[in-house]
Protein backbone atom coordinates (compact mmCIF):
# COMPACT_ATOMS: atom_id res chain seq x y z
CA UNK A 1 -1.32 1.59 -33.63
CA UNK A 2 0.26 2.59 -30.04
CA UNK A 3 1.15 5.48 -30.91
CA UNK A 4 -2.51 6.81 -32.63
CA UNK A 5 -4.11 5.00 -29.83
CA UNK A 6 -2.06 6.79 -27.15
CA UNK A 7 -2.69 9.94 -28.96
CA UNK A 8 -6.15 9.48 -28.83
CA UNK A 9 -6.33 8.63 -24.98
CA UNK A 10 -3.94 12.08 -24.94
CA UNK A 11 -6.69 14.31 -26.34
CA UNK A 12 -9.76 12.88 -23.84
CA UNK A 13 -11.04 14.75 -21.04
CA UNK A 14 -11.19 13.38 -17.39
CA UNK A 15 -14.35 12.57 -17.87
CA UNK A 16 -14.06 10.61 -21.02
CA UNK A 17 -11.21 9.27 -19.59
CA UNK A 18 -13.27 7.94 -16.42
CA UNK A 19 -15.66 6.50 -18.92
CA UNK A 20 -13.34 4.51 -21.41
CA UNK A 21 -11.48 3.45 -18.16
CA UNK A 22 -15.05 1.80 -16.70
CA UNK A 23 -15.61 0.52 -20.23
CA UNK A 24 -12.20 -1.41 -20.92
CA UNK A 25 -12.22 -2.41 -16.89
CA UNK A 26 -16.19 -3.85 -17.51
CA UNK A 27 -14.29 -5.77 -20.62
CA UNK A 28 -11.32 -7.11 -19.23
CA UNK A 29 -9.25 -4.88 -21.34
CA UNK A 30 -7.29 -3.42 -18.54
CA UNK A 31 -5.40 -6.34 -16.81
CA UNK A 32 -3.16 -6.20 -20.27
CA UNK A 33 -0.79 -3.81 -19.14
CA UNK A 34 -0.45 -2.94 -22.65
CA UNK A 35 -3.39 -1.05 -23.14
CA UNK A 36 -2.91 0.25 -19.01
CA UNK A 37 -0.04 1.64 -20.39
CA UNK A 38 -1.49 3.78 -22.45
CA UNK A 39 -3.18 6.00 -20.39
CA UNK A 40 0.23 6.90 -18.81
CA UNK A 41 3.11 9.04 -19.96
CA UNK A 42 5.71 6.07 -18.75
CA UNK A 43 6.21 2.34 -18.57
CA UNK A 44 7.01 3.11 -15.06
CA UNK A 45 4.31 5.04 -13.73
CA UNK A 46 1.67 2.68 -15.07
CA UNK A 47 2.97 -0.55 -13.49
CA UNK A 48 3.12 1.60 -10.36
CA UNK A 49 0.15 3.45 -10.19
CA UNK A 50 -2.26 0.03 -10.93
CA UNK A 51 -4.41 0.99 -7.66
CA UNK A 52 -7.08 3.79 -8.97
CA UNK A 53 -7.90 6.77 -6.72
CA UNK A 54 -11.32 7.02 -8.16
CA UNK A 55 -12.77 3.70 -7.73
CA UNK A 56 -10.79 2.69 -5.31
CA UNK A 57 -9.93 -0.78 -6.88
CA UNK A 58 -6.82 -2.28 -8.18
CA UNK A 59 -6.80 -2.22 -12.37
CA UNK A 60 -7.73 -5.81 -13.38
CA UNK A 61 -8.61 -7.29 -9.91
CA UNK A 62 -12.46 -6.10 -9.53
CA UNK A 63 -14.64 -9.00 -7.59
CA UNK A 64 -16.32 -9.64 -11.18
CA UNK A 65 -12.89 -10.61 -12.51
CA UNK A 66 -11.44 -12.85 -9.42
CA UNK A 67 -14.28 -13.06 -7.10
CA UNK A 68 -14.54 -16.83 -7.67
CA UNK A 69 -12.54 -18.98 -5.21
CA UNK A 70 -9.96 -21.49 -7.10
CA UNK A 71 -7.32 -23.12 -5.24
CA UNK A 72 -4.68 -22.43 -2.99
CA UNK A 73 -2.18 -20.12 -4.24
CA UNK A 74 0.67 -17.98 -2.67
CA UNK A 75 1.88 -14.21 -2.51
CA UNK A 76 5.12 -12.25 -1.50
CA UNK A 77 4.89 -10.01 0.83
CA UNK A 78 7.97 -7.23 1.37
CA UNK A 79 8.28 -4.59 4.24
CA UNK A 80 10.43 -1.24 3.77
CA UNK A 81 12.34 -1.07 1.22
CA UNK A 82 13.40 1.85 2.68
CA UNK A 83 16.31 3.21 0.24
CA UNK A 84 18.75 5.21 2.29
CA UNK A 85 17.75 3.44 5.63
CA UNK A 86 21.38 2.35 6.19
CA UNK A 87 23.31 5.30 5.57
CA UNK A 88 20.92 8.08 7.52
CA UNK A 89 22.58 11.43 7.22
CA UNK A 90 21.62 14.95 6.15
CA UNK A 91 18.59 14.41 3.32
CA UNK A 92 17.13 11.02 4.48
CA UNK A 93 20.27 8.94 3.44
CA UNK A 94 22.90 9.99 0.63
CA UNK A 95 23.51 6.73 -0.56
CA UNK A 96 21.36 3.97 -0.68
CA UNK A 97 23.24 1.85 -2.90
CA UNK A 98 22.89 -1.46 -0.61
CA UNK A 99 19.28 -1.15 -0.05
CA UNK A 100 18.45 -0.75 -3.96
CA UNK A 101 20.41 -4.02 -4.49
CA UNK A 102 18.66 -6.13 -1.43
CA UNK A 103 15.40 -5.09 -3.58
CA UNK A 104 16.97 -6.17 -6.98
CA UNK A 105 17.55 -9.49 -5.77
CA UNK A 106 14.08 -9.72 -3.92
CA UNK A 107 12.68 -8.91 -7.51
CA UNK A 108 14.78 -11.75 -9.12
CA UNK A 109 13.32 -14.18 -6.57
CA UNK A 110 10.12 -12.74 -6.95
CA UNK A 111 10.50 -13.24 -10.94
CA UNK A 112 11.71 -16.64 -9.82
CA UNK A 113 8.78 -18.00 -7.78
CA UNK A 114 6.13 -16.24 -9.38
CA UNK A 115 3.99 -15.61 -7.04
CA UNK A 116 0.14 -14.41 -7.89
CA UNK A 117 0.97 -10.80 -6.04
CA UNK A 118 3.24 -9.14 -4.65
CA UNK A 119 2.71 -6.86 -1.53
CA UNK A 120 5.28 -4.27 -0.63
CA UNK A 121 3.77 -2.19 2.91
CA UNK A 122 4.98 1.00 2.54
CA UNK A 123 8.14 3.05 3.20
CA UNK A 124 9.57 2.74 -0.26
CA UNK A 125 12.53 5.36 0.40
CA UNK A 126 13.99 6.68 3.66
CA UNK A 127 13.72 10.34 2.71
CA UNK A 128 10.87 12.27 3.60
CA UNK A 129 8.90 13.91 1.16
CA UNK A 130 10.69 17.61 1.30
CA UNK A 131 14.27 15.69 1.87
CA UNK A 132 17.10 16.54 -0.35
CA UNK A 133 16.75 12.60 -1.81
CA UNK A 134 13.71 11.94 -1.35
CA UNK A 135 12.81 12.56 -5.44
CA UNK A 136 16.09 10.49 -6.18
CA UNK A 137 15.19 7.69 -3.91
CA UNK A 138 11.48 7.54 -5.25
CA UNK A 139 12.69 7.35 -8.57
CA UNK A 140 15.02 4.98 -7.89
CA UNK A 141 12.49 1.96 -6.12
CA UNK A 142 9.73 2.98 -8.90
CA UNK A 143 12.23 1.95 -11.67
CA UNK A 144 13.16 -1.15 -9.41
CA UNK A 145 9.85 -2.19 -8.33
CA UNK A 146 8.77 -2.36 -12.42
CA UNK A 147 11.26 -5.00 -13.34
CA UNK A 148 9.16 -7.28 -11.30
CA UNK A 149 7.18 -9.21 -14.25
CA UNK A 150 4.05 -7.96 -15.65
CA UNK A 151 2.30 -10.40 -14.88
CA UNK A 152 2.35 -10.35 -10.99
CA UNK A 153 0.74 -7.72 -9.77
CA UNK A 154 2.24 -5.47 -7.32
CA UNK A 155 0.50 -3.87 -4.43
CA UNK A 156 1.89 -0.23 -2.67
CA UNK A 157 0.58 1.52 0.79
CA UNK A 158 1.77 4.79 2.16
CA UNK A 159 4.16 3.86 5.24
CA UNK A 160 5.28 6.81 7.44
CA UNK A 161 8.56 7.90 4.97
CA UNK A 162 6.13 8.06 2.18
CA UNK A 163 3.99 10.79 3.47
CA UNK A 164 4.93 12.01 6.72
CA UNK A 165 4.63 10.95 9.73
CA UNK A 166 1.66 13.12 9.89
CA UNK A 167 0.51 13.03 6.59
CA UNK A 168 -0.88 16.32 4.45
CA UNK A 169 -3.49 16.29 1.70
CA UNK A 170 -0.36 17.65 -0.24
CA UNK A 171 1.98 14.61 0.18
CA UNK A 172 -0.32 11.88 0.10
CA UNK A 173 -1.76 13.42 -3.80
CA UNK A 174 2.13 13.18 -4.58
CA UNK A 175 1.97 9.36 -2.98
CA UNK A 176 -0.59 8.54 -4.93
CA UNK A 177 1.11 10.07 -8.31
CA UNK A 178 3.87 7.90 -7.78
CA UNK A 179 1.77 4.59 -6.33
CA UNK A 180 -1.77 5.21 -6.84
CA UNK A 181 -4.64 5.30 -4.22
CA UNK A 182 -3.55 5.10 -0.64
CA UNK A 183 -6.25 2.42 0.13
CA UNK A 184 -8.18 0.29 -1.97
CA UNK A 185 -9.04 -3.29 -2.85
CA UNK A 186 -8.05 -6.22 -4.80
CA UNK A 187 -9.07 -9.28 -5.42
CA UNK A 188 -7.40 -12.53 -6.33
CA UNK A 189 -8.73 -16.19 -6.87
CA UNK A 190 -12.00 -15.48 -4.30
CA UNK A 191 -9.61 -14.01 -1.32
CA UNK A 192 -10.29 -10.07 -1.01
CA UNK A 193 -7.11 -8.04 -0.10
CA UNK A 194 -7.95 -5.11 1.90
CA UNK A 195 -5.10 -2.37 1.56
CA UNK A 196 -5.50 0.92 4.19
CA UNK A 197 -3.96 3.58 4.80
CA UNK A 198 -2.39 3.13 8.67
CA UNK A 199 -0.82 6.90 8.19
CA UNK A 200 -4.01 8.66 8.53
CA UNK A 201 -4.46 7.07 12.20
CA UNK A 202 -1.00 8.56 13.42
CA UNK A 203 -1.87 12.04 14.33
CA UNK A 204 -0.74 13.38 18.06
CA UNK A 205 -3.19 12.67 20.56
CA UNK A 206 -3.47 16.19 21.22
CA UNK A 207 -4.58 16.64 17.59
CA UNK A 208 -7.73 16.30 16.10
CA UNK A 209 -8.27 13.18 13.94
CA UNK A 210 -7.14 13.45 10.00
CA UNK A 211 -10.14 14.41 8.85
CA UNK A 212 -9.89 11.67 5.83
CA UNK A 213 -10.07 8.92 8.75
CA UNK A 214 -13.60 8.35 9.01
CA UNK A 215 -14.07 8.04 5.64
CA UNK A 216 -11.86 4.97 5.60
CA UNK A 217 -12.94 3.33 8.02
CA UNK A 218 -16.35 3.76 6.66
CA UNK A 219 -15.20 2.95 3.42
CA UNK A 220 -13.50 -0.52 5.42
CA UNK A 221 -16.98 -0.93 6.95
CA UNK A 222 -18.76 -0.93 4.41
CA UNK A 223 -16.17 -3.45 2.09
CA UNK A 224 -16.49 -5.83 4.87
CA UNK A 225 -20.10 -5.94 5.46
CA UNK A 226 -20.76 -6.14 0.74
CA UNK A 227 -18.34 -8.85 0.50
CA UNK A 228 -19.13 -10.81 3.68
CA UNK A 229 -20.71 -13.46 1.71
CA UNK A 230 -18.75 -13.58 -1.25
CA UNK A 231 -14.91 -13.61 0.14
CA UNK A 232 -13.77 -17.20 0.75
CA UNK A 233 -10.93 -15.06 2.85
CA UNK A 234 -10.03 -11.55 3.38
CA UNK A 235 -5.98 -10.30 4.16
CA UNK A 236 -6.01 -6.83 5.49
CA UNK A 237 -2.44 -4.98 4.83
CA UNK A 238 -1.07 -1.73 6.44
CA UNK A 239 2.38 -0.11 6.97
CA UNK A 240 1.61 0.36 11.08
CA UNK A 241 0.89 -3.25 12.87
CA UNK A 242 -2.27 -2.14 15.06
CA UNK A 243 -0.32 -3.18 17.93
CA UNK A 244 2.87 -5.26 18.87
CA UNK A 245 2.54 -7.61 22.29
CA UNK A 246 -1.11 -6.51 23.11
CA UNK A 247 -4.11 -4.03 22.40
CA UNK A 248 -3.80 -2.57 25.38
CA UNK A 249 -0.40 -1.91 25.46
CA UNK A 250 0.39 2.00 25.49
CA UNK A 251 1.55 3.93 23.13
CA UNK A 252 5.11 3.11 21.71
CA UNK A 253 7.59 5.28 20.04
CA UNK A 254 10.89 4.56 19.20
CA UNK A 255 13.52 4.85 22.42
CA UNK A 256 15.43 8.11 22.07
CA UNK A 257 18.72 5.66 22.82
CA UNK A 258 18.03 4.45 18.84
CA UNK A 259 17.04 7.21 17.64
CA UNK A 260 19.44 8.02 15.57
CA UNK A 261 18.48 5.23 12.96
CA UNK A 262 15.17 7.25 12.13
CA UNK A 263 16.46 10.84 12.60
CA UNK A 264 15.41 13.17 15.39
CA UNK A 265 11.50 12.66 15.18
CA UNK A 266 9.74 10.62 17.58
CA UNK A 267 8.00 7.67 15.41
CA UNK A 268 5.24 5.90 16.84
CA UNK A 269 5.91 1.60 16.30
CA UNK A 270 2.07 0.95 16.64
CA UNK A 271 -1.45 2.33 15.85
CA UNK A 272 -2.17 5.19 18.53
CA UNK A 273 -4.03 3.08 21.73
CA UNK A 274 -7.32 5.18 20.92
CA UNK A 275 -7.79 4.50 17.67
CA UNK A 276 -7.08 0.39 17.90
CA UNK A 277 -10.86 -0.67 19.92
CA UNK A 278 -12.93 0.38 16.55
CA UNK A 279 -10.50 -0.83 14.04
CA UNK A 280 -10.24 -4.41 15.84
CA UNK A 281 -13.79 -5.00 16.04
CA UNK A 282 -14.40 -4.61 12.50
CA UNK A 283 -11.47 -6.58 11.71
CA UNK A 284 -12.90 -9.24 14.17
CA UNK A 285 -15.14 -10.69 10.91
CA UNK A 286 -14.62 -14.66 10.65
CA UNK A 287 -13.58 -13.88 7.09
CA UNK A 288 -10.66 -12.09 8.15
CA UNK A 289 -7.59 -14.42 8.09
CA UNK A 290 -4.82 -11.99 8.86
CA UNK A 291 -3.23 -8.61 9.18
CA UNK A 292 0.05 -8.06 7.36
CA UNK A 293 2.01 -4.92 8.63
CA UNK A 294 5.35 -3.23 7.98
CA UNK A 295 7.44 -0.32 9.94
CA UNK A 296 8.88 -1.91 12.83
CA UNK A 297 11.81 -3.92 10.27
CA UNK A 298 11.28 -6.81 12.63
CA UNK A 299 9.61 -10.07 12.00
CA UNK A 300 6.76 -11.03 14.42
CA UNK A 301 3.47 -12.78 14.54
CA UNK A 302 0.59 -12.40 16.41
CA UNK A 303 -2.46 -14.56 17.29
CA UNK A 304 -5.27 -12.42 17.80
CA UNK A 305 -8.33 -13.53 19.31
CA UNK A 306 -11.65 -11.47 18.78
CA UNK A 307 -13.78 -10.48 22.48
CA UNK A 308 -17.46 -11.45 22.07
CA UNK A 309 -19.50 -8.12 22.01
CA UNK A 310 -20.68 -7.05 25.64
């Protein structure tokens, strides 16, 4: 029956693709990762790509399925996985055999504690895309990254290593063939999980903005002001943290005495100073509980407290 049934999704075009997607998602059909699977060529790239680019929602998560507010629950949340971190060398890291196993055995404890999600913020391999491991190391973390059970869903962003530091149209389609949509939602137990895409903010000041900004952070807008009523809580996650001591600290990169552990380009540890004003006020919603970040491979907290409007 798999087989004739995969067949058949096989032979549909994207249009009738779009529409039996919408009809199983309306149904329920499409949290079994069963019938998910079929509409991919591996086990691997449909538990990774669970995030759709279309509709902008995470497969089986929609507010109509887990809009409804439960009872306290907990998720995991991992930052860099970074595969080839360690051993930086010609390629984006030659070996990144100690990495891969500190993510097996966050997978077994993962497995272990069953969490309701998982949330892993970006910078899946330490090769660039272009870098002579970067395909190795992808396929590496993507076969990892499955074993985690199908029941928990998993969560991807674009970090920096993913797409560039200054990302192209070109790497972040290949992103989201490997991980699915670069930002999106995804809703669990009546808490809405807000998941951006912090690359498209990190352009050089003497650049004009990525073009696919705005959108985004109309997109945010416009998620925050729908479900305003509805979210008993909202978690915002991103690779970048929008800022590390204070908003109006200045722009940070990485101090050329340490650069060797990213390679010779200048990597910014924040959100450009510009760009932080706008995102903070719409973040400044009651509803929104916290901001999870990646990228800097240190572990900090912030308490941020909103400015009233002049």
């Amino acid at each position: 029956v798999a087989v004739a049934a995969r067949a058949f999704v096989e032979k549909l075009s994207p249009a009738d693709r779009a529409r039996v997607l919408h009809y199983l998602d309306r149904k329920g059909e499409l949290k079994n990762p069963r019938c998910w699977r079929l509409f991919h060529a591996t086990a691997v790239e449909a538990r990774c790509t669970k995030a759709r680019c279309d509709i902008r929602e995470y497969v089986g998560n929609s507010y109509d399925a887990e809009g409804q507010w439960d009872k306290p629950f907990f998720f995991v949340h991992i930052g860099d996985p970074q595969l080839g971190c360690k051993k930086y060398d010609a390629g984006g890291g030659s070996s990144w055999e100690t990495e891969a196993e500190n993510m097996r055995k966050a997978v077994k404890l993962v497995n272990r504690l069953r969490p309701k999600y998982v949330v892993i913020s970006g910078d899946m391999t330490n090769a660039y895309p272009g870098d002579t491991y970067h395909e190795a190391q992808l396929k590496d973390i993507r076969a990892i990254t499955a074993k985690i059970s199908d029941s928990i869903p998993v969560l991807f962003m674009p970090g920096n290593h993913d797409v560039g530091d200054v990302p192209s149209e070109e790497t972040t389609q290949r992103y989201q063939a490997s991980f699915g949509a670069n930002y999106y939602v995804f809703w669990f137990g009546g808490v809405l999980n807000i998941v951006l895409d912090s690359t498209l903010f990190m352009r050089p000041e003497d650049q004009e903005d990525d073009p696919r900004l705005q959108p985004m952070l109309d997109w945010l807008e416009e998620q925050l002001e729908t479900n305003k009523y509805s979210a008993q809580h909202v978690l915002v996650f991103l690779h970048h943290p929008i800022y590390a001591a204070s908003p109006e600290e200045p722009d940070r990169f990485v101090e050329e005495a340490v650069r060797h552990v990213v390679g010779a380009r200048p990597v910014a540890w924040s959100l450009p100073r510009r760009h932080r004003p706008r995102l903070l006020r719409l973040l400044a919603d009651p509803a929104v509980k916290g901001v999870f970040a990646g990228h800097t491979h240190r572990n900090l907290a912030r308490v941020h407290r909103a400015r009233p409007e002049p």
